[in-house]
Protein backbone atom coordinates (compact mmCIF):
# COMPACT_ATOMS: atom_id res chain seq x y z
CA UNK A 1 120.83 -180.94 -27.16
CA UNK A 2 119.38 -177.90 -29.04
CA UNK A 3 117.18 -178.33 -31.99
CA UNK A 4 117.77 -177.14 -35.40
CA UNK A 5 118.05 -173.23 -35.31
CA UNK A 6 117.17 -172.87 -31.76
CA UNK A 7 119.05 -169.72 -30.90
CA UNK A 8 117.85 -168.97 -27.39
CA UNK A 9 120.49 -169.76 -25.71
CA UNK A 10 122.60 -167.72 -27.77
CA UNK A 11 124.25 -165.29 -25.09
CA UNK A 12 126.83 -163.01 -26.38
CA UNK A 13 128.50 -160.42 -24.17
CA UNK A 14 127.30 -157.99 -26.96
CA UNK A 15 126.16 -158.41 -30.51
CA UNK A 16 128.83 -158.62 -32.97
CA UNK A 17 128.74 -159.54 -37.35
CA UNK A 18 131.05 -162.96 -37.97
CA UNK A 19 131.84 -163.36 -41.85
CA UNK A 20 132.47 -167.17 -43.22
CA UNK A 21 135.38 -168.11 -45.33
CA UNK A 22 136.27 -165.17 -48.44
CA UNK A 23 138.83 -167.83 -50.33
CA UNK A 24 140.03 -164.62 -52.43
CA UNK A 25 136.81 -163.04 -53.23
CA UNK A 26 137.54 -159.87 -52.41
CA UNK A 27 135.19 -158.38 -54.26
CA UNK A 28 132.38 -160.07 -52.04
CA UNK A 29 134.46 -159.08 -48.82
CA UNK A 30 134.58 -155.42 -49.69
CA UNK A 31 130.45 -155.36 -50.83
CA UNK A 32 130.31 -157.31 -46.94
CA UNK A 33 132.39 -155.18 -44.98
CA UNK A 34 130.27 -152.12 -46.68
CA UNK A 35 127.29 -153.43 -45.53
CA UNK A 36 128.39 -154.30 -41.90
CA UNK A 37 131.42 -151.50 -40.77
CA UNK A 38 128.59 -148.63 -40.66
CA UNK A 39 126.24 -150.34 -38.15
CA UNK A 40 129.57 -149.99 -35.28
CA UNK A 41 129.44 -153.87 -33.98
CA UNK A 42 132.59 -155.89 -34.18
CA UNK A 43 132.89 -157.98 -37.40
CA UNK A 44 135.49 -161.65 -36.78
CA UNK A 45 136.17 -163.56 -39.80
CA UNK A 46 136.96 -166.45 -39.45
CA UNK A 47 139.91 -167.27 -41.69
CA UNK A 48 140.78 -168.37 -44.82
CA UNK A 49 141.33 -165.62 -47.10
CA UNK A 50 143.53 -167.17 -49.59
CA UNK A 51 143.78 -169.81 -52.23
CA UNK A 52 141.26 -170.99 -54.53
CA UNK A 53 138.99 -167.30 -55.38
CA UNK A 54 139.88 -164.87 -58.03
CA UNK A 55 142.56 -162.61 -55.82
CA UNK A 56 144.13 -163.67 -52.75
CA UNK A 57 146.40 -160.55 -52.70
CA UNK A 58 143.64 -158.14 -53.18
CA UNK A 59 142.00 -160.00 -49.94
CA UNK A 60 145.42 -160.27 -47.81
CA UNK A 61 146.01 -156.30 -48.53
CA UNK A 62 142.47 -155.44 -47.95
CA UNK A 63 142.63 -157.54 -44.28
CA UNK A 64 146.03 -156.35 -43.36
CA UNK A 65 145.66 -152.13 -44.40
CA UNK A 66 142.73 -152.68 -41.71
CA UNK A 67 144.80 -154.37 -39.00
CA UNK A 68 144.31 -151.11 -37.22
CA UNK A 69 140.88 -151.29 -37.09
CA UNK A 70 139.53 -152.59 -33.68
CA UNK A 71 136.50 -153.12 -35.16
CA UNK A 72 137.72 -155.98 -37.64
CA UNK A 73 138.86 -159.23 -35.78
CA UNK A 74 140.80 -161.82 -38.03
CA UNK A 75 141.30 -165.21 -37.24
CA UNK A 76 143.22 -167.13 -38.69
CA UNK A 77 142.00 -170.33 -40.97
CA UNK A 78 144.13 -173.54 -41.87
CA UNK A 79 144.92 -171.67 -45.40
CA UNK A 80 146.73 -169.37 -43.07
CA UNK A 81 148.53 -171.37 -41.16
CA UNK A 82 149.98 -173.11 -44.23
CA UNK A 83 151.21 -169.60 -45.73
CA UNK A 84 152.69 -169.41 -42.43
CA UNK A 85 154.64 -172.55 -42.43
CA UNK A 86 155.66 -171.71 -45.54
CA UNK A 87 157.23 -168.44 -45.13
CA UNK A 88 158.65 -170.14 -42.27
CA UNK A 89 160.29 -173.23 -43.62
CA UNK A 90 159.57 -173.32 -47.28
CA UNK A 91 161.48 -176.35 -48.06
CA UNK A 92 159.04 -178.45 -45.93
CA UNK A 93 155.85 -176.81 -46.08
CA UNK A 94 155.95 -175.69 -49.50
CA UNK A 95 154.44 -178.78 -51.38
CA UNK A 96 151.26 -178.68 -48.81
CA UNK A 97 150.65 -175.33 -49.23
CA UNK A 98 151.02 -175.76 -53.09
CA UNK A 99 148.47 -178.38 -52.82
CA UNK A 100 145.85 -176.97 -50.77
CA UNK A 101 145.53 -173.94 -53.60
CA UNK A 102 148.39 -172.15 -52.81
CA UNK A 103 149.87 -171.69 -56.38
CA UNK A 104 146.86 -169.18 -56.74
CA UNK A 105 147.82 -167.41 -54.88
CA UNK A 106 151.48 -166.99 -55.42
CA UNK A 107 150.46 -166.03 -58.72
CA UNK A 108 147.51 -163.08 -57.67
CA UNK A 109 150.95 -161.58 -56.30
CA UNK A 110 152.80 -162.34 -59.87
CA UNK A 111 154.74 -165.08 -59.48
CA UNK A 112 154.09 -167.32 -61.93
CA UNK A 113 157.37 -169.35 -62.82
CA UNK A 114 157.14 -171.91 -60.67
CA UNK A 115 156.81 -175.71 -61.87
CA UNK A 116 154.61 -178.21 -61.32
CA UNK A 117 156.84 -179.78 -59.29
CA UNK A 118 159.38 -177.24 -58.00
CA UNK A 119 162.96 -178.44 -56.54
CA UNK A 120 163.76 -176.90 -53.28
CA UNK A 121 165.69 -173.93 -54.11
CA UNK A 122 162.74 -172.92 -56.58
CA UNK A 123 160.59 -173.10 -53.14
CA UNK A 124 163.24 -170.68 -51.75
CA UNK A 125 162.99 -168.62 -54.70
CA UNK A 126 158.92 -168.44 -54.57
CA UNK A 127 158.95 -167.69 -51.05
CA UNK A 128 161.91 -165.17 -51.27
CA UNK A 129 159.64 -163.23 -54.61
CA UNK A 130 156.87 -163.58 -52.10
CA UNK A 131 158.29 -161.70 -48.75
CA UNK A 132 159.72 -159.42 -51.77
CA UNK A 133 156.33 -158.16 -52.72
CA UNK A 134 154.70 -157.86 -48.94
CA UNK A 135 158.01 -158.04 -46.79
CA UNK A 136 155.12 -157.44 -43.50
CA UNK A 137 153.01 -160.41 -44.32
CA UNK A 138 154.72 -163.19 -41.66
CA UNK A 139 154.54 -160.98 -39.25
CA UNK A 140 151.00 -160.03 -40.03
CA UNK A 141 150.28 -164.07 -39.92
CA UNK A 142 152.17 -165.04 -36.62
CA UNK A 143 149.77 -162.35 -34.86
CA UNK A 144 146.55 -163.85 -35.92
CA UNK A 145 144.38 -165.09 -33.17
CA UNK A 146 142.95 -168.52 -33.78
CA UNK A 147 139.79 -167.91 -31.60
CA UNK A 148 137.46 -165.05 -30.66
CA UNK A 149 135.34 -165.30 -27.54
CA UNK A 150 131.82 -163.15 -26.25
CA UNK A 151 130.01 -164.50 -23.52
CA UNK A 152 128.78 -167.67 -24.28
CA UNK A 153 129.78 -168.05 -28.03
CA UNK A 154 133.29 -168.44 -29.10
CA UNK A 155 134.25 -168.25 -33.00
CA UNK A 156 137.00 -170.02 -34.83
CA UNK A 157 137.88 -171.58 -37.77
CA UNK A 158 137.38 -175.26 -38.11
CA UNK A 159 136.10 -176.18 -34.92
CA UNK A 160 137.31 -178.12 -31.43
CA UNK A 161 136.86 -181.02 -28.91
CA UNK A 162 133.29 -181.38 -28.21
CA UNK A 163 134.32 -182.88 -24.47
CA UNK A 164 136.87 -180.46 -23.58
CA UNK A 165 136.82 -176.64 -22.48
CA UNK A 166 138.22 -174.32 -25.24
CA UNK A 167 140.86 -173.35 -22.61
CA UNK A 168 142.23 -176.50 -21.99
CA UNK A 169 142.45 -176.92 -26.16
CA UNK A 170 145.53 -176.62 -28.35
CA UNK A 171 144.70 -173.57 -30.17
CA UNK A 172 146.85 -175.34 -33.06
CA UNK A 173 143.44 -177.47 -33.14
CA UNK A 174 141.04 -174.38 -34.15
CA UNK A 175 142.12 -173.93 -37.79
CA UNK A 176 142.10 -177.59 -38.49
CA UNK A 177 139.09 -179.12 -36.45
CA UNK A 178 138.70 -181.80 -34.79
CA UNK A 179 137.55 -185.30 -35.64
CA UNK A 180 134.19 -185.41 -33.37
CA UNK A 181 133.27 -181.63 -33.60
CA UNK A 182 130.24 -182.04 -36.34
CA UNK A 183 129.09 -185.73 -34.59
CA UNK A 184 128.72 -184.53 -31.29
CA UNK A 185 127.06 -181.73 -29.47
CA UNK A 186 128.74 -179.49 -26.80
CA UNK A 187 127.63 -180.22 -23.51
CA UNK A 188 129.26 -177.07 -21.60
CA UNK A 189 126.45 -174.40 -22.93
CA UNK A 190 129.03 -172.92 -25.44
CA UNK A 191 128.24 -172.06 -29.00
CA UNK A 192 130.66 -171.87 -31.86
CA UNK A 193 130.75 -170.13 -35.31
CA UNK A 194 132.86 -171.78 -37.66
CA UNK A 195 133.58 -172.00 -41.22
CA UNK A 196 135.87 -174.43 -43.08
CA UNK A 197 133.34 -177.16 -42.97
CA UNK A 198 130.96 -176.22 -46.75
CA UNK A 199 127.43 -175.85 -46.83
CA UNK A 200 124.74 -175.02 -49.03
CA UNK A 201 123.14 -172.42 -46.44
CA UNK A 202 123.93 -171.21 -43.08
CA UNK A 203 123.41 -173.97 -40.68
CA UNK A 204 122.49 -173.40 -37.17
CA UNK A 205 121.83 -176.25 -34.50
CA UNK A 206 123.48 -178.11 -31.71
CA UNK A 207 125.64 -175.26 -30.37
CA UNK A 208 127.34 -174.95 -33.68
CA UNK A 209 126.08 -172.06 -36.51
CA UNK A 210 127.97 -173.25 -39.89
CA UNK A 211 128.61 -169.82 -42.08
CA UNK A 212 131.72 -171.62 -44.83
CA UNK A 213 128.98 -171.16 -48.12
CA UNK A 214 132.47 -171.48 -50.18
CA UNK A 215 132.72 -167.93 -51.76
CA UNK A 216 134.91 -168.93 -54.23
CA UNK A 217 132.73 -171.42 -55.75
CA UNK A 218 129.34 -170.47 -55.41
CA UNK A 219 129.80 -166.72 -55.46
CA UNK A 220 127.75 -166.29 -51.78
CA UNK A 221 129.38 -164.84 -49.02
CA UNK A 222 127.95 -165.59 -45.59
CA UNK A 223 127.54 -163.38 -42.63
CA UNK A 224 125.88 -163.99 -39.07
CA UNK A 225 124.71 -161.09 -36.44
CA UNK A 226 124.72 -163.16 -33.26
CA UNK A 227 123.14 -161.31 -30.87
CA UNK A 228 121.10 -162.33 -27.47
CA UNK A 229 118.51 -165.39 -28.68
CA UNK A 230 119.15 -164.78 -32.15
CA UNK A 231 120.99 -165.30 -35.37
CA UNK A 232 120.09 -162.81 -38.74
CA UNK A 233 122.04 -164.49 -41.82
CA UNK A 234 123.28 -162.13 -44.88
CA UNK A 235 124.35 -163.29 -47.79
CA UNK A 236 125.91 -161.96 -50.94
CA UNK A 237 125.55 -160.90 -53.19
């Protein structure tokens, strides 16, 4: 078991930034990126980028325009994979994704008619307005890795089976967690970054380094340079 912030095992093929959850603050994502695109190392966030902040679509246009960019790794978060589904299959998905802080973000791209409880063809219609205003944004999605891998530290969203290799793992399970990943330590020498789960600071111990300081709430984004034996926290602003 490794101690609280005991990084020496930390053993990434290279160094390399990882950014904690943005939630539509991207105001705090472009002041980050400033800070960490000169210094050349790759920079994985490590999903969700919608729903709750100030301006999802400023974040989602900001992340896709620099889908080119080989030095900016998006993963994608459970906030994603419900825009996903409902893109996909509105008339199912379109409730949970309304309820986990989707109508925010429907309305950061305008549309703002929708009721509180919309019928099914008003789903259609949202989702329709949506595709309307950023026709490239499934696609965009559906090519989202969930997981991000560099020697031995692996980042992803929520987090994963503590017993089980990562390659034997539904990726499916990465944006939404699973059940024993904050109880239990990870036995196999592997360290994941993660977001989704809050906290008040970075937390590091037990193979896991926590970096979710919810943006959109507390106004601090998170950011962690893992390098060999060592983890250097930023945080803005």
């Amino acid at each position: 078991m490794t101690d609280q912030n005991d990084t020496t095992t930390l053993a990434p093929a290279a160094p390399f930034w990882a950014i904690g959850d943005v939630h539509g603050r991207d105001d705090l994502l472009d002041a980050m990126l400033a800070r960490l695109m000169p210094d050349g190392l790759p920079i994985v966030l490590v999903g969700d980028y919608i729903n709750k902040g100030p301006d999802s679509a400023a974040t989602l246009r900001r992340l896709m325009g620099l889908a080119g960019n080989d030095q900016i790794i998006t993963l994608r978060g459970n906030h994603e994979e419900l825009l996903l589904r409902f893109l996909r299959r509105p008339r199912r998905f379109a409730r949970a994704f309304l309820r986990f802080g989707g109508r925010k973000t429907l309305t950061d791209f305008g549309i703002t008619e929708l009721p509180e409880h919309p019928a099914l063809y008003q789903c259609n219609q949202a989702r329709n307005a949506l595709l309307e205003v950023m026709p490239e944004l499934g696609g965009w999605l559906a090519n989202l890795p969930y997981i991000w891998h560099s020697g031995n530290v692996s980042v992803l969203h929520a987090g994963a089976d503590p017993d089980a290799a990562l390659a034997d793992q539904k990726p499916i399970t990465f944006p939404w967690g699973h059940p024993n990943f904050l109880t239990k330590p990870r036995k196999d020498g592997q360290w994941i970054v993660h977001g989704h789960n809050p906290v008040e600071t970075v937390e590091i111990g037990q193979g896991r380094i926590a970096i979710d300081t919810q943006a959109y709430h507390t106004g601090v984004l998170s950011a962690v340079k893992i390098s060999a034996g060592n983890a250097e926290v930023l945080q803005l602003p």
